[in-house]
PDB file of N, CA and C in Angstrom:
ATOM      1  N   UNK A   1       1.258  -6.143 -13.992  1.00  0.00           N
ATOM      2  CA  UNK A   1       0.101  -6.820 -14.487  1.00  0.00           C
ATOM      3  C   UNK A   1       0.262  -6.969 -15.991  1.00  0.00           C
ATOM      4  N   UNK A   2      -0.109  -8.217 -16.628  1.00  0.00           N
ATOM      5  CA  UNK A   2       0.326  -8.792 -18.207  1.00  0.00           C
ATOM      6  C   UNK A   2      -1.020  -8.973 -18.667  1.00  0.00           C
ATOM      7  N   UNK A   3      -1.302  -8.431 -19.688  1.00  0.00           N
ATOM      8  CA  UNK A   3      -2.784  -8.563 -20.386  1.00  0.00           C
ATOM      9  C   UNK A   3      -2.929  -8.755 -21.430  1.00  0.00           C
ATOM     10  N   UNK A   4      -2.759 -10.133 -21.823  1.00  0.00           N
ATOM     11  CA  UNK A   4      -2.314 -10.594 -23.242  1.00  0.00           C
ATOM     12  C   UNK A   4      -4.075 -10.571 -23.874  1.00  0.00           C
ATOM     13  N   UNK A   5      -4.206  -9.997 -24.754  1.00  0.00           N
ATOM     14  CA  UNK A   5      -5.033 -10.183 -26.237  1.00  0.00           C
ATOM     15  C   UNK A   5      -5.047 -10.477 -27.313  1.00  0.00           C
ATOM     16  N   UNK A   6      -5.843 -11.724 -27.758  1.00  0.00           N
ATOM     17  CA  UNK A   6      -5.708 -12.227 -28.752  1.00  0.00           C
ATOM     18  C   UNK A   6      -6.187 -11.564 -30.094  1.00  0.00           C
ATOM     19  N   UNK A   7      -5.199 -12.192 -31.513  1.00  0.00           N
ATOM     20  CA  UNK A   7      -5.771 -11.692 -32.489  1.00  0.00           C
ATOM     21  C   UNK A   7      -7.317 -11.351 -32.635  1.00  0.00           C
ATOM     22  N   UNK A   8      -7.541 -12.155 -32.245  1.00  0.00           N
ATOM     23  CA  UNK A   8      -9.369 -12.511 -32.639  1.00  0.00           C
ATOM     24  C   UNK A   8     -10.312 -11.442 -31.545  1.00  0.00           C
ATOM     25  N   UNK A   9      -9.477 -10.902 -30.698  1.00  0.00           N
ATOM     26  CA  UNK A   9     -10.746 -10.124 -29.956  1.00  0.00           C
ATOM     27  C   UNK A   9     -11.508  -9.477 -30.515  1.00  0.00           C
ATOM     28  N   UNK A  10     -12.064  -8.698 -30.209  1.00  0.00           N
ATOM     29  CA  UNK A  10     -13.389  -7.989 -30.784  1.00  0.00           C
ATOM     30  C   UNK A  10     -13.124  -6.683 -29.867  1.00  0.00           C
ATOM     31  N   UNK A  11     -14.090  -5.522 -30.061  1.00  0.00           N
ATOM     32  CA  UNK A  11     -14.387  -4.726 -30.002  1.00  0.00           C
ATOM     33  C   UNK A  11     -15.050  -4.729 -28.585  1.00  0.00           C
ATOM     34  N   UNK A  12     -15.830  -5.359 -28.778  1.00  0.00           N
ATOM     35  CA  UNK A  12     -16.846  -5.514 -27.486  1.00  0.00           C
ATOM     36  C   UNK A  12     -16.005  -6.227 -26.032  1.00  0.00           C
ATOM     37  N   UNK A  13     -14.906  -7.483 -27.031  1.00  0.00           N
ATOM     38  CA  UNK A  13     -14.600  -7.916 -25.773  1.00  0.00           C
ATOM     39  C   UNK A  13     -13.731  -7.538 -24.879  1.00  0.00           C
ATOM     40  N   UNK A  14     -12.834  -6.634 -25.676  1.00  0.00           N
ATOM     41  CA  UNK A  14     -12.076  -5.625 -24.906  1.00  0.00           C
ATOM     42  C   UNK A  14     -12.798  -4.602 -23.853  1.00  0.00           C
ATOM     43  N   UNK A  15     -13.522  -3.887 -24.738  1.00  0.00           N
ATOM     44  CA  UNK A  15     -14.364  -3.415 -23.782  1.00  0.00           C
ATOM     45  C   UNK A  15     -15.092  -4.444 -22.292  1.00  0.00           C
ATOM     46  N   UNK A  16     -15.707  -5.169 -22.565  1.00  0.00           N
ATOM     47  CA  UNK A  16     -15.873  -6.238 -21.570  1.00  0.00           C
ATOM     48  C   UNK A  16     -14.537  -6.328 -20.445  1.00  0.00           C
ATOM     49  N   UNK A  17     -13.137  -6.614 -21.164  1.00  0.00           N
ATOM     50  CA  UNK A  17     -12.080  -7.249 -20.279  1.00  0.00           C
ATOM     51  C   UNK A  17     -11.939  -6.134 -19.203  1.00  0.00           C
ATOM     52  N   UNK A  18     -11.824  -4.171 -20.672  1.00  0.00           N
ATOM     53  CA  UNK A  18     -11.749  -3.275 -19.355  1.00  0.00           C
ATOM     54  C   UNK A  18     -12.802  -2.957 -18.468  1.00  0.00           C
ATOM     55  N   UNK A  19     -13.593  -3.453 -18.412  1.00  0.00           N
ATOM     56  CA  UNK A  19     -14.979  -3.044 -17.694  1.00  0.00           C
ATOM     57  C   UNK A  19     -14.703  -3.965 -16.627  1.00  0.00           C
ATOM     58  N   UNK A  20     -14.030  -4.785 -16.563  1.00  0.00           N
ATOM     59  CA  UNK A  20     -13.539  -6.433 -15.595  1.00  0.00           C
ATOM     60  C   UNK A  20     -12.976  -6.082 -14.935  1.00  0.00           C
ATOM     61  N   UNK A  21     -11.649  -5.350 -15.365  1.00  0.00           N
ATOM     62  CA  UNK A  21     -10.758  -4.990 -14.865  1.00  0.00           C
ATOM     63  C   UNK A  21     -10.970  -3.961 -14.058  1.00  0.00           C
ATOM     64  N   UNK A  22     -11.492  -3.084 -14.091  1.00  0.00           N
ATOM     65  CA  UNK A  22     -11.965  -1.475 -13.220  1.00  0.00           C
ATOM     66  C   UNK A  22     -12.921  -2.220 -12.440  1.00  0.00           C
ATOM     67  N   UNK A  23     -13.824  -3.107 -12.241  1.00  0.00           N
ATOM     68  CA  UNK A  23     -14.489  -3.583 -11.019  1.00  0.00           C
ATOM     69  C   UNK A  23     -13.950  -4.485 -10.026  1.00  0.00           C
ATOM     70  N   UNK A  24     -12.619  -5.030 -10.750  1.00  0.00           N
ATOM     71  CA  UNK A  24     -11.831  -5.393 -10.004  1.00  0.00           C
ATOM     72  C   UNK A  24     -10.819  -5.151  -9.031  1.00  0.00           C
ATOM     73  N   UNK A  25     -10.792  -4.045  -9.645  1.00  0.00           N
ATOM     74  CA  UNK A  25      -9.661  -3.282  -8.998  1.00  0.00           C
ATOM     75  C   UNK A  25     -10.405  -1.803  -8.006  1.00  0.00           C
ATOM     76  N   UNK A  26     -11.655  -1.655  -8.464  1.00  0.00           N
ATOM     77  CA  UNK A  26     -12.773  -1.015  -7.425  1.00  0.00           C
ATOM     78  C   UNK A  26     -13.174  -2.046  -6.047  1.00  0.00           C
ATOM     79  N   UNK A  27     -13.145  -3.459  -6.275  1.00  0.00           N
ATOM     80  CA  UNK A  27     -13.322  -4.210  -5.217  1.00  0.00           C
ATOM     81  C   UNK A  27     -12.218  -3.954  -4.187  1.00  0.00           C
ATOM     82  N   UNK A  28     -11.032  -4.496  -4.726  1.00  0.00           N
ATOM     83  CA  UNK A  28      -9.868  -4.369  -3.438  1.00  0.00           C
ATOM     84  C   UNK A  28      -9.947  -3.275  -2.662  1.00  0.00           C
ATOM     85  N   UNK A  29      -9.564  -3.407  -1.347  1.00  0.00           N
ATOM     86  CA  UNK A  29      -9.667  -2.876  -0.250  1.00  0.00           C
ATOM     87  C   UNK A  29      -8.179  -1.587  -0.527  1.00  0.00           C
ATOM     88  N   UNK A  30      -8.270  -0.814   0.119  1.00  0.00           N
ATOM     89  CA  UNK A  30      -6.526  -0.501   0.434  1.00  0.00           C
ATOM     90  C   UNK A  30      -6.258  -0.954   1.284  1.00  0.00           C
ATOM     91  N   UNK A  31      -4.728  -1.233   1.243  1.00  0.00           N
ATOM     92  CA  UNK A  31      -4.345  -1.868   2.786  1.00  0.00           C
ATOM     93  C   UNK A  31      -4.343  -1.119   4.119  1.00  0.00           C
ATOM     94  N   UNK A  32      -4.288  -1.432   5.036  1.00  0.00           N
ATOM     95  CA  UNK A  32      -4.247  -0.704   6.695  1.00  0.00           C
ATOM     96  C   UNK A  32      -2.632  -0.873   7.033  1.00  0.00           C
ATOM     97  N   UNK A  33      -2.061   0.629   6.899  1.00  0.00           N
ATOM     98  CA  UNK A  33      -1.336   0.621   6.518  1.00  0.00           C
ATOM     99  C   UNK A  33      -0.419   0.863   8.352  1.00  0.00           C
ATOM    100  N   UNK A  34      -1.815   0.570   9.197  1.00  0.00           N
ATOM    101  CA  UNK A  34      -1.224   1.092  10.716  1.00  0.00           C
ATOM    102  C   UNK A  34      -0.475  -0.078  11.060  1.00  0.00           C
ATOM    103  N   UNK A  35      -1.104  -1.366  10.718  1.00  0.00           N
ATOM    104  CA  UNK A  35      -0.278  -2.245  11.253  1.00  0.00           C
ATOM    105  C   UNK A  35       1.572  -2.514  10.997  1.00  0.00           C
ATOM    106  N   UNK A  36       1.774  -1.675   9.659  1.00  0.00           N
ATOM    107  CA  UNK A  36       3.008  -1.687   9.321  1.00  0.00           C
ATOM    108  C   UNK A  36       3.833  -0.027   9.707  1.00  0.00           C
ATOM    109  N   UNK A  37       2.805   0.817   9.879  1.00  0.00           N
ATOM    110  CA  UNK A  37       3.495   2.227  10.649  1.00  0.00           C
ATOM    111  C   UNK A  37       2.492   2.905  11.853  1.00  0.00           C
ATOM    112  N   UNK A  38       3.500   2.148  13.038  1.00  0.00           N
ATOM    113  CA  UNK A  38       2.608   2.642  14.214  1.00  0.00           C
ATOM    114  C   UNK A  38       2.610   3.930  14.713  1.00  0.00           C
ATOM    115  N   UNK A  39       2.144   4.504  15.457  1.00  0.00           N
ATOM    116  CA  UNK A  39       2.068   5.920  16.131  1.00  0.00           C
ATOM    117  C   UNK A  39       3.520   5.366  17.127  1.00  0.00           C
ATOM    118  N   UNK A  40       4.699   6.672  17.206  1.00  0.00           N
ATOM    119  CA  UNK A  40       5.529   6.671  18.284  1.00  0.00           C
ATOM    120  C   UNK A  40       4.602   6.971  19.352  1.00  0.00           C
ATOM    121  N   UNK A  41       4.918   6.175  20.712  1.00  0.00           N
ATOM    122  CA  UNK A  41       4.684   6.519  22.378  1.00  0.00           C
ATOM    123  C   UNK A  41       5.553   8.340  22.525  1.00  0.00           C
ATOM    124  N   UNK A  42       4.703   8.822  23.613  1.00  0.00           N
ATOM    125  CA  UNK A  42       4.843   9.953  23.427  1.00  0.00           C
ATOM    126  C   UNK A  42       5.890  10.016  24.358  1.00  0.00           C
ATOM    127  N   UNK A  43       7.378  10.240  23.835  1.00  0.00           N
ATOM    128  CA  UNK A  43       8.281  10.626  24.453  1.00  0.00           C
ATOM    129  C   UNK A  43       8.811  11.529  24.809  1.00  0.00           C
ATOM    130  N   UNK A  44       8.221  12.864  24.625  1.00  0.00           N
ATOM    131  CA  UNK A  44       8.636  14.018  24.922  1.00  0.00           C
ATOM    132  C   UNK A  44       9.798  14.775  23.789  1.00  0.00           C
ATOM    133  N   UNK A  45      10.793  14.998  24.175  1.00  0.00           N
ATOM    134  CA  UNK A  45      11.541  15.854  23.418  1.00  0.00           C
ATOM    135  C   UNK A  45      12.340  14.531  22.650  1.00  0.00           C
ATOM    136  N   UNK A  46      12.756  14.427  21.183  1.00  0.00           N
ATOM    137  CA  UNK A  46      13.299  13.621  20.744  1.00  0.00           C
ATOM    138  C   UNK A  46      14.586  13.280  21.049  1.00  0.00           C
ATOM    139  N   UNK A  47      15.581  15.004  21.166  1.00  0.00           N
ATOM    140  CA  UNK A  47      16.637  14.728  21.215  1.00  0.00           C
ATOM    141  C   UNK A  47      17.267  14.518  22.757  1.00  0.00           C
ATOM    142  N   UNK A  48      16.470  14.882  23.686  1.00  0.00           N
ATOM    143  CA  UNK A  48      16.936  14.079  25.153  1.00  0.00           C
ATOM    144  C   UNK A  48      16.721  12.620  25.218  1.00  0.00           C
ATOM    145  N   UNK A  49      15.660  12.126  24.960  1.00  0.00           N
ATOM    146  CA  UNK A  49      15.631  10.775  24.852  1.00  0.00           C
ATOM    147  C   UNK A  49      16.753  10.008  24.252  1.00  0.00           C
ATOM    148  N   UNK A  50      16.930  10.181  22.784  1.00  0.00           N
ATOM    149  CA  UNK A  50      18.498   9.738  22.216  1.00  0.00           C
ATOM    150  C   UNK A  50      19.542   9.936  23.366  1.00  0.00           C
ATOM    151  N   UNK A  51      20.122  11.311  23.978  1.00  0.00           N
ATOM    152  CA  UNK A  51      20.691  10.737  24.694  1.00  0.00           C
ATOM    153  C   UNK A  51      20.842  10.328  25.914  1.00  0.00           C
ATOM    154  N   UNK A  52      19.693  10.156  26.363  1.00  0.00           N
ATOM    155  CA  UNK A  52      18.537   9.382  27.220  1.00  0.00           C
ATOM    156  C   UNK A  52      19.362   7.758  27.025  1.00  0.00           C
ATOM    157  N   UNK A  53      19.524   7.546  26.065  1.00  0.00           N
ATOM    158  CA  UNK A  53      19.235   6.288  25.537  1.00  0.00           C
ATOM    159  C   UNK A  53      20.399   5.516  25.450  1.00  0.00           C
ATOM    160  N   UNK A  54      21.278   6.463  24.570  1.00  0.00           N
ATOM    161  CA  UNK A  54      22.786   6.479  24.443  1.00  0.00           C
ATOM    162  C   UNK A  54      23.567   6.527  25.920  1.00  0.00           C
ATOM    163  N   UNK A  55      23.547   7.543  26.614  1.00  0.00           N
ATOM    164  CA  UNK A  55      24.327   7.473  27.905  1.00  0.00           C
ATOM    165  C   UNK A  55      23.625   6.628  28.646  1.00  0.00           C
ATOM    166  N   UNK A  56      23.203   5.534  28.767  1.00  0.00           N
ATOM    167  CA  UNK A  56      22.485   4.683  29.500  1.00  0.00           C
ATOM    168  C   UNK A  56      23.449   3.534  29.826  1.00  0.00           C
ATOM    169  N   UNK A  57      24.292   3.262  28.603  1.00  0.00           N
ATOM    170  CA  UNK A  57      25.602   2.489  28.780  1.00  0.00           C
ATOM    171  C   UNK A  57      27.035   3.268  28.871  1.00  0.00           C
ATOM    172  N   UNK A  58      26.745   3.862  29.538  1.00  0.00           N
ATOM    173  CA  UNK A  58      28.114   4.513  30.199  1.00  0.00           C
ATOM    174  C   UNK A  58      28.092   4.933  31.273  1.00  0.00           C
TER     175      UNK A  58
END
């Protein structure tokens, strides 16, 4: 994020920009982060499954 300020600001308007900025960034949501890391299906023991999985082509 780039937050250019001009010579001429003021006192107040800075204050203003950060007061902008913190309600802005109080609005956004966090993201839902399930849709990108799902719960594994319950497979039981990890390492039989692997070779569960693996000897399947042989």
């Amino acid at each position: 994020m780039v937050i250019e300020i001009d010579r001429t600001a003021t006192p107040t308007s800075l204050k203003h920009l950060l007061n902008q900025i913190r309600e802005t960034r109080a609005q956004r949501k966090k993201p839902n982060l399930t849709e990108f890391f799902g719960a594994l299906p319950d497979i039981g023991d990890g390492l039989e499954f692997q070779k569960k999985v693996r000897d399947e082509w042989n």
